[in-house]
N, C-alpha and C. Protein backbone atom coordinates (compact mmCIF):
# COMPACT_ATOMS: atom_id res chain seq x y z
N UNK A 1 8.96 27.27 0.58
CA UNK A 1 9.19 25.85 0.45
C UNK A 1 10.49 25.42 1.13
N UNK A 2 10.99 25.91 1.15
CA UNK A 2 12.59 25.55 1.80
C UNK A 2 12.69 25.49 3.43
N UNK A 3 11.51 26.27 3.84
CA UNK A 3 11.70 25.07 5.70
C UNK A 3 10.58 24.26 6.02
N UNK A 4 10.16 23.59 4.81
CA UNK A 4 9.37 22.31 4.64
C UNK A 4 10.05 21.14 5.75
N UNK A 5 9.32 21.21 6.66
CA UNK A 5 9.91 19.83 7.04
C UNK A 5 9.45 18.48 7.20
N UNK A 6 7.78 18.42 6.58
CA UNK A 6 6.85 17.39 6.73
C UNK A 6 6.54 16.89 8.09
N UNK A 7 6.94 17.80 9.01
CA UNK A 7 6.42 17.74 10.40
C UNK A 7 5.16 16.77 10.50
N UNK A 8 4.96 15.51 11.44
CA UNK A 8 4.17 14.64 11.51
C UNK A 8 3.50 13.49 10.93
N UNK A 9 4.62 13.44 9.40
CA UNK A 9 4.09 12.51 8.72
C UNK A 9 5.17 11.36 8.83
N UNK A 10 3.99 10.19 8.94
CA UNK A 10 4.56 8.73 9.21
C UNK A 10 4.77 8.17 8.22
N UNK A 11 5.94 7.95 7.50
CA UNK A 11 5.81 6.83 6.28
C UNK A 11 5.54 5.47 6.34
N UNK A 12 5.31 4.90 7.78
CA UNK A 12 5.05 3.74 8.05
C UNK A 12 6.12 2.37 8.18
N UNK A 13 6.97 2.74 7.55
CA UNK A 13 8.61 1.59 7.28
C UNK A 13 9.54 2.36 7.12
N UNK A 14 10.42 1.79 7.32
CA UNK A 14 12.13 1.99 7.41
C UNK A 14 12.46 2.17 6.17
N UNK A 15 13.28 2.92 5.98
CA UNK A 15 13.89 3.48 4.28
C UNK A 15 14.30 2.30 3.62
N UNK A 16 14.82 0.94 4.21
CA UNK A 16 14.84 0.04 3.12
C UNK A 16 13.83 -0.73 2.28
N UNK A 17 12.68 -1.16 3.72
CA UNK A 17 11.25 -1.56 3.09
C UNK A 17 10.95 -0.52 2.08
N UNK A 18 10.89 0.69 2.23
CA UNK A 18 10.36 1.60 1.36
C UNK A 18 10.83 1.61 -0.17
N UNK A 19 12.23 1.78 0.27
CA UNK A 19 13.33 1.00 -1.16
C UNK A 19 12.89 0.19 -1.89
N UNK A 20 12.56 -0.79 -1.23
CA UNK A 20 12.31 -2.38 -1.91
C UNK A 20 11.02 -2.51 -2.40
N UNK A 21 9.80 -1.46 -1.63
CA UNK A 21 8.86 -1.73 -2.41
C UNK A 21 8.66 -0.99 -3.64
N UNK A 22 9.84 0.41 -3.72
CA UNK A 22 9.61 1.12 -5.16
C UNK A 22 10.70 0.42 -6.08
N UNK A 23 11.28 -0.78 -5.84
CA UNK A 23 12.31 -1.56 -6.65
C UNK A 23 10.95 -2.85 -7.44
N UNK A 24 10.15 -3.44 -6.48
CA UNK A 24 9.13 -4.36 -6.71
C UNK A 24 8.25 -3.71 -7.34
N UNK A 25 7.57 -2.46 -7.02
CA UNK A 25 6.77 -1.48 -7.78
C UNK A 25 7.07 -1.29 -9.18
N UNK A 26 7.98 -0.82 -9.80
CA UNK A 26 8.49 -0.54 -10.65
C UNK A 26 9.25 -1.90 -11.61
N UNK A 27 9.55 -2.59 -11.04
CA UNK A 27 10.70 -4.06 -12.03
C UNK A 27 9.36 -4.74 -11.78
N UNK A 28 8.42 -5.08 -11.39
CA UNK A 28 7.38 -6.07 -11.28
C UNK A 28 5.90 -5.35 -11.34
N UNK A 29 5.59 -5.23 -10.28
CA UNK A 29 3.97 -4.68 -9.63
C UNK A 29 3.41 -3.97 -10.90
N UNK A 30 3.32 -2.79 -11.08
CA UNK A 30 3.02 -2.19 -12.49
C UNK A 30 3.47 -2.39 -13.95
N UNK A 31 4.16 -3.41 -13.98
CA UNK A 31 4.33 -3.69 -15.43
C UNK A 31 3.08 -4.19 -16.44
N UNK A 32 3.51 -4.19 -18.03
CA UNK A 32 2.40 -4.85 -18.11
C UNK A 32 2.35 -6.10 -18.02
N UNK A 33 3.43 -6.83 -18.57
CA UNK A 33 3.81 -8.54 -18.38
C UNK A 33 3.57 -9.20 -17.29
N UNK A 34 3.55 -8.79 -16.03
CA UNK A 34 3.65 -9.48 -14.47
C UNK A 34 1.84 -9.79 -14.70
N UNK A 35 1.92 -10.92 -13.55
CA UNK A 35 0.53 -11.50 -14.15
C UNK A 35 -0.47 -11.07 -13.22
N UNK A 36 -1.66 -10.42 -13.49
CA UNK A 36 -2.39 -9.93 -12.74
C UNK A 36 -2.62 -10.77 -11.55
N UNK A 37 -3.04 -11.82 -11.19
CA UNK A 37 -3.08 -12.96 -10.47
C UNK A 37 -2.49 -12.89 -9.12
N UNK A 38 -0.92 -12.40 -9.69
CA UNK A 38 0.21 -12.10 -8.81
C UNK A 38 -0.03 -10.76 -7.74
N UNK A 39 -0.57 -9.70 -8.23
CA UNK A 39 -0.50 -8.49 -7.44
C UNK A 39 -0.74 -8.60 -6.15
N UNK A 40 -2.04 -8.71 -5.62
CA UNK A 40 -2.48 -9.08 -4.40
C UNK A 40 -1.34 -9.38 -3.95
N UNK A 41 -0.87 -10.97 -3.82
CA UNK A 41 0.28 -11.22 -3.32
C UNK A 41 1.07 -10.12 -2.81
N UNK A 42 1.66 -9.63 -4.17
CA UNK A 42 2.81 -8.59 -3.68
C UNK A 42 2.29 -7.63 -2.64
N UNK A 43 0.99 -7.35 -2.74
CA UNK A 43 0.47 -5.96 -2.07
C UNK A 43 0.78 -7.01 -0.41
N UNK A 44 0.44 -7.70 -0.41
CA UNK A 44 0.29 -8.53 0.99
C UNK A 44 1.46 -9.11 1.70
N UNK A 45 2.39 -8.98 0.74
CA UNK A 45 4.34 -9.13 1.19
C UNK A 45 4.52 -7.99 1.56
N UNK A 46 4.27 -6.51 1.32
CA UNK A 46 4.10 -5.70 1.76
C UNK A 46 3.57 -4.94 2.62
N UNK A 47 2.65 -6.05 3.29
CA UNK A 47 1.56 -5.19 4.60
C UNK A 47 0.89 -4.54 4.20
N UNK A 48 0.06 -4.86 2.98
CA UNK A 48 -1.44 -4.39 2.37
C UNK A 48 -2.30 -5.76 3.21
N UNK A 49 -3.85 -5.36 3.42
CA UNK A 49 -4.65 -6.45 3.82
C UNK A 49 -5.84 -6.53 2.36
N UNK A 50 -5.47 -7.74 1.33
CA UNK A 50 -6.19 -7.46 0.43
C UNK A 50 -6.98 -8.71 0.72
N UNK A 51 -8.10 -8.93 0.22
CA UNK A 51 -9.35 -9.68 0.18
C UNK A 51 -9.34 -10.60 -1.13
N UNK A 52 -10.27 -11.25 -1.52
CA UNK A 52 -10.30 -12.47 -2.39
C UNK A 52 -10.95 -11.89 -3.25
N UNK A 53 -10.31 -12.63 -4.64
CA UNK A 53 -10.93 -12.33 -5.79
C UNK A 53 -10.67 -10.80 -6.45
N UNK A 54 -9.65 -10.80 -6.01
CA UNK A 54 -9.40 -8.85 -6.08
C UNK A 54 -8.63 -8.86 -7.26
N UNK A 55 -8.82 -8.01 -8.52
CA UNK A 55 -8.22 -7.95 -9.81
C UNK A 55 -7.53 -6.16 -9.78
N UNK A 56 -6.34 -6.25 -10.35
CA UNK A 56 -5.11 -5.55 -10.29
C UNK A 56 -4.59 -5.63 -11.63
N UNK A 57 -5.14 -4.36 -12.37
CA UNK A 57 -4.73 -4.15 -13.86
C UNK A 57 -3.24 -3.91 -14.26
N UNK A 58 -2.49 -3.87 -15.08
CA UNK A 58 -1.34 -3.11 -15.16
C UNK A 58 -1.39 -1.95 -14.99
N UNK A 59 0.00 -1.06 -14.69
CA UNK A 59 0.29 0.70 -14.51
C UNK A 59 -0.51 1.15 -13.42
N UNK A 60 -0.88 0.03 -12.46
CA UNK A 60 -1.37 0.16 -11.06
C UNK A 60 -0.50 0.76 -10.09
N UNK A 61 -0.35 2.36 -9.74
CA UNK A 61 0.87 2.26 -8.49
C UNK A 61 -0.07 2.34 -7.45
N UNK A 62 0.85 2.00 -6.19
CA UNK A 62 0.38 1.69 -5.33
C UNK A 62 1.91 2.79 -3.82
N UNK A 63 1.26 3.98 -3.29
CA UNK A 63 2.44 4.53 -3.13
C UNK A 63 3.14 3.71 -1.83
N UNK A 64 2.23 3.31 -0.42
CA UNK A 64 2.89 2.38 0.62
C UNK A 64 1.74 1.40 0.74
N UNK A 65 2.27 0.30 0.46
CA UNK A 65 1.43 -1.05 0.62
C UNK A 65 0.66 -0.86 1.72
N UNK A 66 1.43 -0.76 2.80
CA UNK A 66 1.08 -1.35 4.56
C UNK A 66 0.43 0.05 4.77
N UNK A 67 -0.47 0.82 4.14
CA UNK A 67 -1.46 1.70 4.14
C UNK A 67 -2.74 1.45 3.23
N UNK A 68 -2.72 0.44 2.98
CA UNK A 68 -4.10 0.25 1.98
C UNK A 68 -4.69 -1.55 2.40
N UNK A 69 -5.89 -1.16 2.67
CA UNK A 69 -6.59 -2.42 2.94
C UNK A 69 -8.09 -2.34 2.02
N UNK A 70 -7.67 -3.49 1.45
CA UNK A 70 -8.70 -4.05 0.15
C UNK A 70 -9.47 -5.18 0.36
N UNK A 71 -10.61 -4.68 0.06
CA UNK A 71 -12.16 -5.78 0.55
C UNK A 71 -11.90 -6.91 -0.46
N UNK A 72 -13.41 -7.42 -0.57
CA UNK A 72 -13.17 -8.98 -1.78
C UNK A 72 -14.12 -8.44 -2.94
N UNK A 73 -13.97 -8.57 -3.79
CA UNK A 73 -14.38 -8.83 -5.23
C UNK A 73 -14.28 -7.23 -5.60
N UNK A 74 -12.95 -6.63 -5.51
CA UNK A 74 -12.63 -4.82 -5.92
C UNK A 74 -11.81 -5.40 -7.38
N UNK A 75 -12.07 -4.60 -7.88
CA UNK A 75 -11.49 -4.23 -8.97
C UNK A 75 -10.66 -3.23 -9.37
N UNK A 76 -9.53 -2.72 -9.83
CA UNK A 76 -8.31 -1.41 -9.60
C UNK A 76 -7.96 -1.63 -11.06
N UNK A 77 -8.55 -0.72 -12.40
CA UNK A 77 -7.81 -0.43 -13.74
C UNK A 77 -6.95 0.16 -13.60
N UNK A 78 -5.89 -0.39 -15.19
CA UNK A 78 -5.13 0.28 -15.51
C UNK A 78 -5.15 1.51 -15.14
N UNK A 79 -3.54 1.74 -15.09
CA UNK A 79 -3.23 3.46 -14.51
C UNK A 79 -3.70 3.79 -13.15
N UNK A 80 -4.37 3.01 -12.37
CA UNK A 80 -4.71 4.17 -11.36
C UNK A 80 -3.80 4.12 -10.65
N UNK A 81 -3.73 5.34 -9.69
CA UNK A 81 -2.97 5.99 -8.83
C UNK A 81 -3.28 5.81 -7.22
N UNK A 82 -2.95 5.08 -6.27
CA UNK A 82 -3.73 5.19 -4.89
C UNK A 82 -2.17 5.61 -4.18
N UNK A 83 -2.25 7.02 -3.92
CA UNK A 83 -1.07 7.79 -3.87
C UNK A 83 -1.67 8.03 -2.25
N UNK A 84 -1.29 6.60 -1.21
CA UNK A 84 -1.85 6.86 0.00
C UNK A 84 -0.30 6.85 1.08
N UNK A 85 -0.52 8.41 0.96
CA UNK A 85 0.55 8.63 2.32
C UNK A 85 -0.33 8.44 3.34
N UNK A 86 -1.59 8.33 3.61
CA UNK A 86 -2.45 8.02 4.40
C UNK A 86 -2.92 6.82 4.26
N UNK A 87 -3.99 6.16 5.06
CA UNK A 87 -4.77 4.94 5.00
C UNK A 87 -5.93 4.68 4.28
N UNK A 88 -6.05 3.91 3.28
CA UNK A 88 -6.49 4.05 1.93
C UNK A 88 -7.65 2.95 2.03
N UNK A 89 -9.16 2.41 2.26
CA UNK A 89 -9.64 1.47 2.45
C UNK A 89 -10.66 1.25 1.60
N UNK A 90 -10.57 0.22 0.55
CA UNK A 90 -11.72 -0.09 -0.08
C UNK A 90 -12.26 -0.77 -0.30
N UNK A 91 -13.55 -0.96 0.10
CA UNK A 91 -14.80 -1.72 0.78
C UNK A 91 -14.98 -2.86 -0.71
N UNK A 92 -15.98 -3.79 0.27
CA UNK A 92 -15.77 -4.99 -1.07
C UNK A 92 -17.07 -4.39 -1.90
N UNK A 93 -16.46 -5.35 -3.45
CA UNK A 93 -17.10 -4.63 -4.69
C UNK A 93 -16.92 -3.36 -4.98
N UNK A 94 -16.31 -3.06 -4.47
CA UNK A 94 -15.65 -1.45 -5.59
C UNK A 94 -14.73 -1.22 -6.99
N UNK A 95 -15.02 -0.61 -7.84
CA UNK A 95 -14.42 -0.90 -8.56
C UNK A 95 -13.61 0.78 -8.74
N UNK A 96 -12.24 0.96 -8.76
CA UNK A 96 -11.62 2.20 -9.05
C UNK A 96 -11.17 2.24 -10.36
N UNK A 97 -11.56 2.57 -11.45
CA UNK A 97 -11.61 2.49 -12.74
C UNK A 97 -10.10 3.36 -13.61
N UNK A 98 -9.86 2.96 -14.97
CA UNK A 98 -8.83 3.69 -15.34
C UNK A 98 -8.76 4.97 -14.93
N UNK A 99 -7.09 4.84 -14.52
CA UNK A 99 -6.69 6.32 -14.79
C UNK A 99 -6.91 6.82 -13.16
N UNK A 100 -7.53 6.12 -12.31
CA UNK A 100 -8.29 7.71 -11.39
C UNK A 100 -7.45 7.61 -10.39
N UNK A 101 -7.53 8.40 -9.71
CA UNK A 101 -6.29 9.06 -8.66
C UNK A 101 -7.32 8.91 -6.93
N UNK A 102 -6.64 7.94 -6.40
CA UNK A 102 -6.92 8.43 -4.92
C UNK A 102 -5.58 8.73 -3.98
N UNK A 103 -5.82 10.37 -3.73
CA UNK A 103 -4.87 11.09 -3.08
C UNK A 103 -5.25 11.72 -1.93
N UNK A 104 -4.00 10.77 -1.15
CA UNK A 104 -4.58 11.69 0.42
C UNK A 104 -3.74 12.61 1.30
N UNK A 105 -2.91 12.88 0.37
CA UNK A 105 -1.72 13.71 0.32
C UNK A 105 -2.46 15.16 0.38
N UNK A 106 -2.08 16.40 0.53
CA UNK A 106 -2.41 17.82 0.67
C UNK A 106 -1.37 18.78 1.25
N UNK A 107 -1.65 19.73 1.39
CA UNK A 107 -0.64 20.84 2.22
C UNK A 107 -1.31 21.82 2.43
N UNK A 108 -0.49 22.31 3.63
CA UNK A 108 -1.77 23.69 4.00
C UNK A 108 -1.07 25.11 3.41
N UNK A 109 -1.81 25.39 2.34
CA UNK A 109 -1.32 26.53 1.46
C UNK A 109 -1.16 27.89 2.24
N UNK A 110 -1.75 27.91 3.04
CA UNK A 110 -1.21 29.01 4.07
C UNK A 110 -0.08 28.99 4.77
N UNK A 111 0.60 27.65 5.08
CA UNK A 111 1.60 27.45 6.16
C UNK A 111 3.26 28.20 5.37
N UNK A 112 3.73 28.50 5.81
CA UNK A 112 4.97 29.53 5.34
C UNK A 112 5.79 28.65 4.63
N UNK A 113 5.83 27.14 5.57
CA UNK A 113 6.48 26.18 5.24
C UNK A 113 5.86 24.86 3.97
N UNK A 114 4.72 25.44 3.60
CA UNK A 114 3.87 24.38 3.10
C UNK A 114 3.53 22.98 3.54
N UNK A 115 3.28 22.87 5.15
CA UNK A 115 3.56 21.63 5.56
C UNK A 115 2.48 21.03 5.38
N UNK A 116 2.55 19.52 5.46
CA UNK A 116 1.35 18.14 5.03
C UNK A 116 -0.17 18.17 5.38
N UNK A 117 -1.10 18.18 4.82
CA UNK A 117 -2.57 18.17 5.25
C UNK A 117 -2.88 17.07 5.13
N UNK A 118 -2.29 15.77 5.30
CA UNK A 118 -3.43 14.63 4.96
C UNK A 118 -4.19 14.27 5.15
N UNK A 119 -4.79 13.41 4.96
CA UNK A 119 -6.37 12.66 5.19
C UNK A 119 -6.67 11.50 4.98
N UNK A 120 -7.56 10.46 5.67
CA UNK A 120 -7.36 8.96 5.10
C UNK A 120 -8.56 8.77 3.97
N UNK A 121 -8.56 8.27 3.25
CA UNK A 121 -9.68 8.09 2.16
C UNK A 121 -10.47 6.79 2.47
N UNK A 122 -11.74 6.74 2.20
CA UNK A 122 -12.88 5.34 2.44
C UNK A 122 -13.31 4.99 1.00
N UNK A 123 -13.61 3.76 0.45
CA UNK A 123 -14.57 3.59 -0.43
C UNK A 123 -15.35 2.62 0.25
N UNK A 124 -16.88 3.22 0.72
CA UNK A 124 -17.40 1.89 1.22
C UNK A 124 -18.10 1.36 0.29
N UNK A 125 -18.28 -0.13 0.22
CA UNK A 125 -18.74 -1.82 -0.27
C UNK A 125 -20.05 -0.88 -1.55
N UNK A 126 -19.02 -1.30 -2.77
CA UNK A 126 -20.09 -1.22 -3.86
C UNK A 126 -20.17 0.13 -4.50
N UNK A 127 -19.02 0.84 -4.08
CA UNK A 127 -18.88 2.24 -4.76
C UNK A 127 -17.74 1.78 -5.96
N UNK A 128 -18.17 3.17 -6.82
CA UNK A 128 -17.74 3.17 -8.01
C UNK A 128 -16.55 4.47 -8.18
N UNK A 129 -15.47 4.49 -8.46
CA UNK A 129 -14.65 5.56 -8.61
C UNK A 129 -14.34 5.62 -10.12
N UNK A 130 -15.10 5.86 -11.30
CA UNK A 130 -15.11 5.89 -12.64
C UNK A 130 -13.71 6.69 -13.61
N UNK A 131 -13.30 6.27 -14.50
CA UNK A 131 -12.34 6.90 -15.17
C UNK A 131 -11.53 7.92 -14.79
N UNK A 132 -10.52 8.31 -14.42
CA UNK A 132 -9.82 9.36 -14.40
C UNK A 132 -10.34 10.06 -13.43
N UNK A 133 -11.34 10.02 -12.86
CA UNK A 133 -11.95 10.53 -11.21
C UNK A 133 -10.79 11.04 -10.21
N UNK A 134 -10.99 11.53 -9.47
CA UNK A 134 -9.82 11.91 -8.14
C UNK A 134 -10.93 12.26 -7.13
N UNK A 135 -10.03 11.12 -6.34
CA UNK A 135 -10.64 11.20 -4.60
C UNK A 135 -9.59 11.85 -3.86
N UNK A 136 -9.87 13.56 -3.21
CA UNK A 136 -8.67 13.62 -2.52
C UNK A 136 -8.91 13.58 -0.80
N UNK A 137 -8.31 14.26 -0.25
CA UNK A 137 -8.06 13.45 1.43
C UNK A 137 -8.96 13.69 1.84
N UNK A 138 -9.07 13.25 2.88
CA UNK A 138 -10.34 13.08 4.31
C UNK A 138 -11.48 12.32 3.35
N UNK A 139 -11.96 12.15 2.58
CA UNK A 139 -13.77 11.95 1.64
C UNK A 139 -13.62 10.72 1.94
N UNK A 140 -15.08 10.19 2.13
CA UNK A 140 -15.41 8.56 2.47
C UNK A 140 -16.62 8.73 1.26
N UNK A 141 -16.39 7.87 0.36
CA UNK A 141 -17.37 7.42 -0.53
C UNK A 141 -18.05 6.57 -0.11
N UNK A 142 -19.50 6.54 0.15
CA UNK A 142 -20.33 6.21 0.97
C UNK A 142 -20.88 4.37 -0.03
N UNK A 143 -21.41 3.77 0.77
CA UNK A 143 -22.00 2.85 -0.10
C UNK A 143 -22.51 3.09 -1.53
N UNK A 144 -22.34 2.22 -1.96
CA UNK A 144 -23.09 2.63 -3.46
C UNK A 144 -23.09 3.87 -4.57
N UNK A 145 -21.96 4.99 -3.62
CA UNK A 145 -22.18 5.77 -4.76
C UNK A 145 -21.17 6.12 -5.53
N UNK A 146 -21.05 7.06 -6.57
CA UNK A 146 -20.41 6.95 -7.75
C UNK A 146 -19.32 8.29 -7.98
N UNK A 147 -17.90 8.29 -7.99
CA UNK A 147 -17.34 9.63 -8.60
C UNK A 147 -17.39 8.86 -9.98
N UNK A 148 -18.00 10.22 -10.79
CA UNK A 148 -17.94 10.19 -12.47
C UNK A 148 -16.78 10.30 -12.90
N UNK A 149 -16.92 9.85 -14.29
CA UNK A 149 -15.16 9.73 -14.93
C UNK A 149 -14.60 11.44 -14.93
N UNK A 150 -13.61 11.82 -14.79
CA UNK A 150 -13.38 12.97 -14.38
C UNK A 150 -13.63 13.93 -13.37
N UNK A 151 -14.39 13.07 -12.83
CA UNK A 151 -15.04 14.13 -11.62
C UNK A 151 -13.94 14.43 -10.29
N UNK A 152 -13.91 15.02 -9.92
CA UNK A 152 -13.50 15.83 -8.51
C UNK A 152 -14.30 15.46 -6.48
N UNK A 153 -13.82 14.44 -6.29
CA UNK A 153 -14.75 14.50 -4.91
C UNK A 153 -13.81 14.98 -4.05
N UNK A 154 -14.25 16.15 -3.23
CA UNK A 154 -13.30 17.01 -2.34
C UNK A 154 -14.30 16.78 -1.29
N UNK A 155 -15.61 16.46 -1.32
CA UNK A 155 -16.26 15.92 0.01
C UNK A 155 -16.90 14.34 -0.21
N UNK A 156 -17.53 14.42 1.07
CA UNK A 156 -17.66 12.88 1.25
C UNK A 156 -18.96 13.02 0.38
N UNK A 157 -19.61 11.48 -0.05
CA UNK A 157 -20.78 11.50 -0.63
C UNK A 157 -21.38 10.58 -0.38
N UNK A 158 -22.55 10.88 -0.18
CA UNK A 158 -23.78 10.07 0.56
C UNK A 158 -24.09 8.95 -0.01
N UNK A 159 -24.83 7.69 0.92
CA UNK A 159 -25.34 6.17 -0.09
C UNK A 159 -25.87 6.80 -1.38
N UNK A 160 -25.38 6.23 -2.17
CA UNK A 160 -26.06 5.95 -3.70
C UNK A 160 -26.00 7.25 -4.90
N UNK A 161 -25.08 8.35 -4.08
CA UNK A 161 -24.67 9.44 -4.33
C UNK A 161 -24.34 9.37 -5.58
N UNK A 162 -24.16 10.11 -6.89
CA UNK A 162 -23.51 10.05 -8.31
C UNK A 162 -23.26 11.32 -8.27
N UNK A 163 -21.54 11.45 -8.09
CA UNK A 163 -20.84 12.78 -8.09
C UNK A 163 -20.78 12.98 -9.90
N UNK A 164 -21.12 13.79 -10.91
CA UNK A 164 -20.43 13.99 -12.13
C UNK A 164 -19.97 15.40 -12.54
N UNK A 165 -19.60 15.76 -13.47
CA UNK A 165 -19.20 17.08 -13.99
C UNK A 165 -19.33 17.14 -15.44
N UNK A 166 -19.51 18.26 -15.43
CA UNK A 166 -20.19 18.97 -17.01
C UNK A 166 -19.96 20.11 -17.62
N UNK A 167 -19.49 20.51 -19.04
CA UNK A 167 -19.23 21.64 -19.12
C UNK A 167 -18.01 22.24 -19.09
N UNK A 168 -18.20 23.89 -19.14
CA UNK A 168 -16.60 24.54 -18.71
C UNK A 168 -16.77 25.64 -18.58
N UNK A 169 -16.28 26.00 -17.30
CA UNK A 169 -15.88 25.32 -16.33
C UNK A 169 -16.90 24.45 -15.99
N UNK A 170 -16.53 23.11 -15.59
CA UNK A 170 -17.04 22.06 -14.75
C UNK A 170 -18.47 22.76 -13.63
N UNK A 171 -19.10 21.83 -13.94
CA UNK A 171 -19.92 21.97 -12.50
C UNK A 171 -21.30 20.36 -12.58
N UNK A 172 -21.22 20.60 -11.05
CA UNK A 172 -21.98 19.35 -11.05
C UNK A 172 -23.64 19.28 -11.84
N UNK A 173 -23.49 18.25 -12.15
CA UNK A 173 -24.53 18.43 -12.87
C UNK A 173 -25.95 17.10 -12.25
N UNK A 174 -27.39 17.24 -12.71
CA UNK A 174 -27.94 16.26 -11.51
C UNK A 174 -28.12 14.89 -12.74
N UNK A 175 -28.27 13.34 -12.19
CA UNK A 175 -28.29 11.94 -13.24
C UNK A 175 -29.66 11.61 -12.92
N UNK A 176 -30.52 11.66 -13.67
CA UNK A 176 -31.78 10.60 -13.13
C UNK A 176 -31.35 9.45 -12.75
N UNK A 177 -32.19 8.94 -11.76
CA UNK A 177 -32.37 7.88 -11.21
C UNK A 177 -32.35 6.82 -12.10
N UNK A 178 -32.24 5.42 -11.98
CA UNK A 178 -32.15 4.37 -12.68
C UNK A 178 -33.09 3.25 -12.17
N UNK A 179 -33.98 3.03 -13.09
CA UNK A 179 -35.20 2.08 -12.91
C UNK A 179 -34.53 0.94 -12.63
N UNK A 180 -35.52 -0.33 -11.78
CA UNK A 180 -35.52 -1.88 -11.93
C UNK A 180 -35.47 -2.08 -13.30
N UNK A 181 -35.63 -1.92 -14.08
CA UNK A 181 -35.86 -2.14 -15.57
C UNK A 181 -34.44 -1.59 -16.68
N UNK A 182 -33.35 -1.02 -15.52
CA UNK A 182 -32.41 -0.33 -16.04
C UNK A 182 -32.35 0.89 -17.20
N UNK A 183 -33.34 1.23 -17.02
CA UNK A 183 -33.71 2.48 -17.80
C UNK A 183 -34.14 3.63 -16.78
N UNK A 184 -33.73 5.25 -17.34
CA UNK A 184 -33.63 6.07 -16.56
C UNK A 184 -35.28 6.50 -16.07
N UNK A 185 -35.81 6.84 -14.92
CA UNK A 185 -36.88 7.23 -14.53
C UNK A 185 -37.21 8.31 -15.04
């Protein structure tokens, strides 16, 4: 660990922007009092591109604004984490639910130095990232489909896909389909 040098990674702004947005992050953005209403805004004083109608729970961090671009009618619960040293994009109608972590941060565990693996993350239009879920780098969540609350997506997943986990150790497990009638087939 000690001739870590993060060789190639862009933080995107100058150490004071960066300053100022973990001063706004922290005294404002994630509180619970600041008014949801408000977030967007801030994300967009910051060089986020957020979309309309976009709701922003409290204990929302957000790691560099001017790396995340947000569709219209997304939704982001409490607690989550979009820990994007990379470019973070989520498609309209998505909803990233409590708690869940999108990280596009990594390291290559082989390198002597442990240097940066990142990856940019996708949610495309109408995916679901459920409870406490973690999306980590490179994965594009495809239209429509689903990481389960807790679940693990380390690859990408196909339209209409429902990643879940079960058990212990964990393993994926398969969801029936869901009727017009909203009952399982």
């Amino acid at each position: 660990m000690r001739g870590f040098t993060g060789a190639g990674y862009d933080k995107g702004r100058a150490l004071p922007v960066q300053a100022a947005w973990y001063a706004v992050l922290h005294l404002l953005f994630a509180t619970w009092w600041f008014p949801a209403r408000w977030r967007p805004a801030l994300l967009r004083a910051f060089g986020a591109r957020v979309g309309q109608r976009v709701l922003i729970r409290r204990g929302v961090r957000v790691h560099w604004p001017w790396k995340l671009d947000i569709g219209d009618d997304v939704w982001i619960g409490e607690d989550a984490w979009i820990l994007n040293l990379e470019q973070v994009t989520i498609g309209h109608d998505c909803c990233v639910s409590q708690g869940a972590l999108l990280c596009t941060g990594s390291h290559r565990r082989r390198s002597a130095t442990f240097e940066f693996d990142n990856g940019p993350i996708r949610l495309e239009a109408g995916s679901w990232i459920a409870a406490r879920a973690v999306v980590l780098r490179g994965v594009t969540v495809a239209s429509g489909a689903v990481v389960g609350a807790g679940a693990v997506a380390h690859r990408d997943l196909a339209p209409g896909e429902v990643l879940t986990v079960g058990g212990a150790p964990a393993t994926d497990v398969s969801v029936p389909p869901v009727s017009a009638k909203g009952t399982t087939a």
